[in-house]
C-alpha atoms as a PDB file:
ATOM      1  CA  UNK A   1     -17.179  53.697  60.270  1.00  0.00           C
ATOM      2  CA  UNK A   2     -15.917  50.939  61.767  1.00  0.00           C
ATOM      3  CA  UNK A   3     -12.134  50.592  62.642  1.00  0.00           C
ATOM      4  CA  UNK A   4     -10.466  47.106  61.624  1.00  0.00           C
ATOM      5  CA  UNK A   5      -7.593  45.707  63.590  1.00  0.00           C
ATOM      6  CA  UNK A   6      -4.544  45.664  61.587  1.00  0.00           C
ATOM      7  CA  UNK A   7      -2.342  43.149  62.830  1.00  0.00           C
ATOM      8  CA  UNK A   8       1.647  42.919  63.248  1.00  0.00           C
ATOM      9  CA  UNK A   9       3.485  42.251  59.981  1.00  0.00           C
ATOM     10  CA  UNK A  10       4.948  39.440  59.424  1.00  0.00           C
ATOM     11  CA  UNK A  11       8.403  39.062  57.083  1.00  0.00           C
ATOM     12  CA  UNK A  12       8.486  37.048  53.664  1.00  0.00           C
ATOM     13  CA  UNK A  13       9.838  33.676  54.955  1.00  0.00           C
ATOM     14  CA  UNK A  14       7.978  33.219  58.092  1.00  0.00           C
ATOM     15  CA  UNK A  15       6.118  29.806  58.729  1.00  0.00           C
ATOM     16  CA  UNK A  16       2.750  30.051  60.201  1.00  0.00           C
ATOM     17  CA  UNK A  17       0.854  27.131  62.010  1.00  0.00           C
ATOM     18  CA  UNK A  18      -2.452  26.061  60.162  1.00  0.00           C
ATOM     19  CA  UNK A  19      -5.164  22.788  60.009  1.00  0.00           C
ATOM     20  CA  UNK A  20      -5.340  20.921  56.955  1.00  0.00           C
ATOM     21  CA  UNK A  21      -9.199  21.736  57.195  1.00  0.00           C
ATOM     22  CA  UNK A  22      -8.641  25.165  56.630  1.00  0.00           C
ATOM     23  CA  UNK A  23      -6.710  24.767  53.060  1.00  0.00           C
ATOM     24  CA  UNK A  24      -8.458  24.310  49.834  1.00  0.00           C
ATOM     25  CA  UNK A  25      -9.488  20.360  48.912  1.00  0.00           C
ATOM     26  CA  UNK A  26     -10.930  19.315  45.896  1.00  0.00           C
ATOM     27  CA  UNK A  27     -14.050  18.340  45.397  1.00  0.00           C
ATOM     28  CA  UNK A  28     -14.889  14.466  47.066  1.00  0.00           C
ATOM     29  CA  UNK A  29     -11.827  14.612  49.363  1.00  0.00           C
ATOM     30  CA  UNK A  30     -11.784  15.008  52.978  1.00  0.00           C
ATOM     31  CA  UNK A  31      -8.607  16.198  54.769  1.00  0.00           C
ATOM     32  CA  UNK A  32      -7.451  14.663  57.863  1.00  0.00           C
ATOM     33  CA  UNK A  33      -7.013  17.406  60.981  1.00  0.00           C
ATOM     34  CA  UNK A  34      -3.686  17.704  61.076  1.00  0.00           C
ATOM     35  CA  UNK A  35      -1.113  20.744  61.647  1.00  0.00           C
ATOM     36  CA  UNK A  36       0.874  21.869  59.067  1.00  0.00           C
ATOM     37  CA  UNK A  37       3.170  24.662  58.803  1.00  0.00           C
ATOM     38  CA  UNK A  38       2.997  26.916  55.727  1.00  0.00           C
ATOM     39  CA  UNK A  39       5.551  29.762  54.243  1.00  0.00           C
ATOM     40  CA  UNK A  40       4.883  32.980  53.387  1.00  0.00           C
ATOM     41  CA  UNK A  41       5.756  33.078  50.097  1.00  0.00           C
ATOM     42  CA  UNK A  42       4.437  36.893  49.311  1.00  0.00           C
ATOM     43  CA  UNK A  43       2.271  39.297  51.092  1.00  0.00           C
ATOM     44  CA  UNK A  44      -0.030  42.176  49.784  1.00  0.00           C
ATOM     45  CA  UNK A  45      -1.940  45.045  51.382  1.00  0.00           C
ATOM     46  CA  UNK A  46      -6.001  45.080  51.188  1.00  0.00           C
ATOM     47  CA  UNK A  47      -7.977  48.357  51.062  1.00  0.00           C
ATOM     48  CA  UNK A  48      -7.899  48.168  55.072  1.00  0.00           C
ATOM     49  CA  UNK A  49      -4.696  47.698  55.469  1.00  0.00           C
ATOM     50  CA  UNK A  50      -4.581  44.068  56.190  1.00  0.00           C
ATOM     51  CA  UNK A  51      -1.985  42.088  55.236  1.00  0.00           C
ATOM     52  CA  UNK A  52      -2.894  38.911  52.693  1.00  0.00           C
ATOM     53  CA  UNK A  53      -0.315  36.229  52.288  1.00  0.00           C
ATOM     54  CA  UNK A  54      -0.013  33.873  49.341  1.00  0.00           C
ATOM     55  CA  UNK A  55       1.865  30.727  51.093  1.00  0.00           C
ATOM     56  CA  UNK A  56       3.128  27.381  50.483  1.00  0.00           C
ATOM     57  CA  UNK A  57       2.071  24.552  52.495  1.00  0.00           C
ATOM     58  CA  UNK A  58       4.770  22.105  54.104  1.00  0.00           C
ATOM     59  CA  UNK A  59       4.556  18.260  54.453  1.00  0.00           C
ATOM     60  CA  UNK A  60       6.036  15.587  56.797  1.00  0.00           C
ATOM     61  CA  UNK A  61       5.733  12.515  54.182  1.00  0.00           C
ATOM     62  CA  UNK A  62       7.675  12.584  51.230  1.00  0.00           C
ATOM     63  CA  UNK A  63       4.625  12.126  48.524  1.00  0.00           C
ATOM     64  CA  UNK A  64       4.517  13.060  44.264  1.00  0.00           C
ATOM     65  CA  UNK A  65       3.650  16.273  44.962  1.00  0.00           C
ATOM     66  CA  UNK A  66       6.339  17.004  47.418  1.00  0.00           C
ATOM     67  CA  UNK A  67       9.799  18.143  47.251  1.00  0.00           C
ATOM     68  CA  UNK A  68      12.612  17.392  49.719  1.00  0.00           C
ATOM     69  CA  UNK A  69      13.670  20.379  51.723  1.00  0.00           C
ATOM     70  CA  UNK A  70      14.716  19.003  55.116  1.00  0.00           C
ATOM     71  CA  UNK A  71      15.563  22.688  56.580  1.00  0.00           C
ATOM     72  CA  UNK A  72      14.026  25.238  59.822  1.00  0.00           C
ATOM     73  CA  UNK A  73      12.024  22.460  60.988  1.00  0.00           C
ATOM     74  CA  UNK A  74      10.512  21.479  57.395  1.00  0.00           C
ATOM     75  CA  UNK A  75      10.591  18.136  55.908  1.00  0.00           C
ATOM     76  CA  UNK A  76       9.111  18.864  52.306  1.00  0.00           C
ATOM     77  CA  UNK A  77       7.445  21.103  50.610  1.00  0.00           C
ATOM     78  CA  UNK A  78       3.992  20.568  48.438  1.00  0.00           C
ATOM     79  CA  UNK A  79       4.101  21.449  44.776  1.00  0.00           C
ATOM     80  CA  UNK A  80       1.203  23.832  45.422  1.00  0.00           C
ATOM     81  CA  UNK A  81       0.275  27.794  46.514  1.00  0.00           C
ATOM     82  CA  UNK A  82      -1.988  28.502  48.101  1.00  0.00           C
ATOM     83  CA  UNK A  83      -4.057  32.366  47.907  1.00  0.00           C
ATOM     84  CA  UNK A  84      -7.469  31.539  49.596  1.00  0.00           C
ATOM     85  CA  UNK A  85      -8.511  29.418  52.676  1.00  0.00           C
ATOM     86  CA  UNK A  86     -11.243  27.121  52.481  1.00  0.00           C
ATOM     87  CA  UNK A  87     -13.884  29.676  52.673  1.00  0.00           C
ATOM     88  CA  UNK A  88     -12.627  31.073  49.620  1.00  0.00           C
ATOM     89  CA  UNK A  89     -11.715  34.452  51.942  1.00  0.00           C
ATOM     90  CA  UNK A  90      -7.631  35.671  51.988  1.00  0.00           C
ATOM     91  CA  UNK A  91      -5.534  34.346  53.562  1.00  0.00           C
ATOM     92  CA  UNK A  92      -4.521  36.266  56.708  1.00  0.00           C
ATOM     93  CA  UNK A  93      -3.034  35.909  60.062  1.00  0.00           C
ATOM     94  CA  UNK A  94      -5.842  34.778  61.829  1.00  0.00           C
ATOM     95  CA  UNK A  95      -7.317  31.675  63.991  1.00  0.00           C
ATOM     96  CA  UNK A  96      -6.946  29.482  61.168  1.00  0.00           C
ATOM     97  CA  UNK A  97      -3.577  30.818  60.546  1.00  0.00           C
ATOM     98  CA  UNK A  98      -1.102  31.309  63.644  1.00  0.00           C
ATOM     99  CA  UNK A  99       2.319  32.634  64.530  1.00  0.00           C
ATOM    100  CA  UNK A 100       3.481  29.764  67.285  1.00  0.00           C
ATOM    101  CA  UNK A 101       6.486  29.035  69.028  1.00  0.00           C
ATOM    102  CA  UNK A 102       6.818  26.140  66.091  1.00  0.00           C
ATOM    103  CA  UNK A 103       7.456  28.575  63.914  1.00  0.00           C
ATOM    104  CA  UNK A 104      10.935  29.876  61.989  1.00  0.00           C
ATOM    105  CA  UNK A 105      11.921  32.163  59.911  1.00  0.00           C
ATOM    106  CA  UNK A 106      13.273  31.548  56.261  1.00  0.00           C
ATOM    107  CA  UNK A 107      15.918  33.447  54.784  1.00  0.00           C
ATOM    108  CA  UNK A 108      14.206  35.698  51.565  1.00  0.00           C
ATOM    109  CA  UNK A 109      17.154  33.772  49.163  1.00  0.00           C
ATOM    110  CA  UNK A 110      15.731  30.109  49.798  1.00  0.00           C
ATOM    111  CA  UNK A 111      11.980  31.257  50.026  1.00  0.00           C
ATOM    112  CA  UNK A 112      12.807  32.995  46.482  1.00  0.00           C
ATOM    113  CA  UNK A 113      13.864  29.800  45.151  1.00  0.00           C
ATOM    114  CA  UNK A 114      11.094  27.651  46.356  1.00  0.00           C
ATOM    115  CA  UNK A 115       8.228  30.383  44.965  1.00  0.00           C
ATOM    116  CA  UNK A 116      10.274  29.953  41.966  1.00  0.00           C
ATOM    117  CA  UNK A 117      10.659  26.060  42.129  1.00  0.00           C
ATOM    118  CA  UNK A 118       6.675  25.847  42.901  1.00  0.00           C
ATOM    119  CA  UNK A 119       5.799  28.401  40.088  1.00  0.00           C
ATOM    120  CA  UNK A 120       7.759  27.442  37.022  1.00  0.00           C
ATOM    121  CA  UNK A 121       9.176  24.174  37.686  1.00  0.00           C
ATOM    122  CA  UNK A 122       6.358  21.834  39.050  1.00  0.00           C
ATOM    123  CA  UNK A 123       3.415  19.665  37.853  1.00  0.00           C
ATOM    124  CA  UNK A 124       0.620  21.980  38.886  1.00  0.00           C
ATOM    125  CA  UNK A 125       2.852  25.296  37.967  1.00  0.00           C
ATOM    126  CA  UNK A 126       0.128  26.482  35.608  1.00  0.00           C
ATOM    127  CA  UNK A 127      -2.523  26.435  37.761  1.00  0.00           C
ATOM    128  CA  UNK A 128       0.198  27.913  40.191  1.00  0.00           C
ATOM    129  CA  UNK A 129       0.824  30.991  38.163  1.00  0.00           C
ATOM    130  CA  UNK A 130      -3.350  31.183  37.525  1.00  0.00           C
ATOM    131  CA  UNK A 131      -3.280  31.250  41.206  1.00  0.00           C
ATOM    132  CA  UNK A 132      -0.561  33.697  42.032  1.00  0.00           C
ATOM    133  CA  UNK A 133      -1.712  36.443  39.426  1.00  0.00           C
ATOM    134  CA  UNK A 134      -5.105  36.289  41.038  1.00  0.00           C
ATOM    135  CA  UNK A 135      -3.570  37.082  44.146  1.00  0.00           C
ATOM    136  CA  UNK A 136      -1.931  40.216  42.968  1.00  0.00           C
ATOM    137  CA  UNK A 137      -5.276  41.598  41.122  1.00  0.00           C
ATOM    138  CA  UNK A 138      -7.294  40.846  43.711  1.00  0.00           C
ATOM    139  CA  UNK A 139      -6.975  44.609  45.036  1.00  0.00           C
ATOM    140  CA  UNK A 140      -6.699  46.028  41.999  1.00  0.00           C
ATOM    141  CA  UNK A 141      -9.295  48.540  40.949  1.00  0.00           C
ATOM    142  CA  UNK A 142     -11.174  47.835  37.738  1.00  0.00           C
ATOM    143  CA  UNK A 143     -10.897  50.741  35.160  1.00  0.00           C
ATOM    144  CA  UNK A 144     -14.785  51.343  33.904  1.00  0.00           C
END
């Protein structure tokens, strides 16, 4: 049996460094390669003890599907979260994903607000909450 590397874990409210190629697109769009930072908005345990992160990614242009935040380094903050790379796989702290020297630390109180502000109170907050509750039965064993 084969041992996995469990890596360090990281706090509710951190920022990570990612490409815009590496989040989800819809279908016929092509994202520019770009770094974004994205926030840890809640983290679960897998079966090997790796840690998988449902986060929220951050923008530089104010756009309809972004929020003024203008805090830690971040302009605004996209409407969307954001449970599966674009491989479809967890997300995790990885390649794609990285802890830089860019990154910062949110306090738990404001990263509370903006899970709740992204979940319940924005245009794509259904598909949000579809998203978010997949997330957290993911690991779930089925009862048969």
């Amino acid at each position: 049996m084969k041992k996995k590397k469990i890596s360090k874990s990281l706090p509710i409210g951190q920022t990570l460094e990612t490409d815009d190629v590496y989040l989800p697109y819809g279908k016929g769009k092509k994202p520019k390669s770009k770094k974004r930072p994205v926030i840890i908005a809640d983290k679960q345990r897998n079966y090997y003890g790796e840690e998988e992160y449902a986060v929220i990614p951050a923008s530089k242009q104010k756009t309809k599907n972004t929020f003024p935040y203008n805090k830690y380094g971040i302009k605004n903050i996209r409407n969307n979260i954001e449970v599966e790379d674009d491989e479809g796989k967890p997300i995790k702290q990885n390649e794609k994903f990285k802890l830089t020297k860019n990154c910062s630390q949110l306090p738990f109180n404001e990263v509370k607000n903006i899970r709740d502000k992204v979940l319940n109170h924005s245009k794509f907050s259904s598909e949000n909450r579809r998203k978010y509750d997949k997330f957290w039965h993911r690991n779930k064993k089925s009862r048969d």
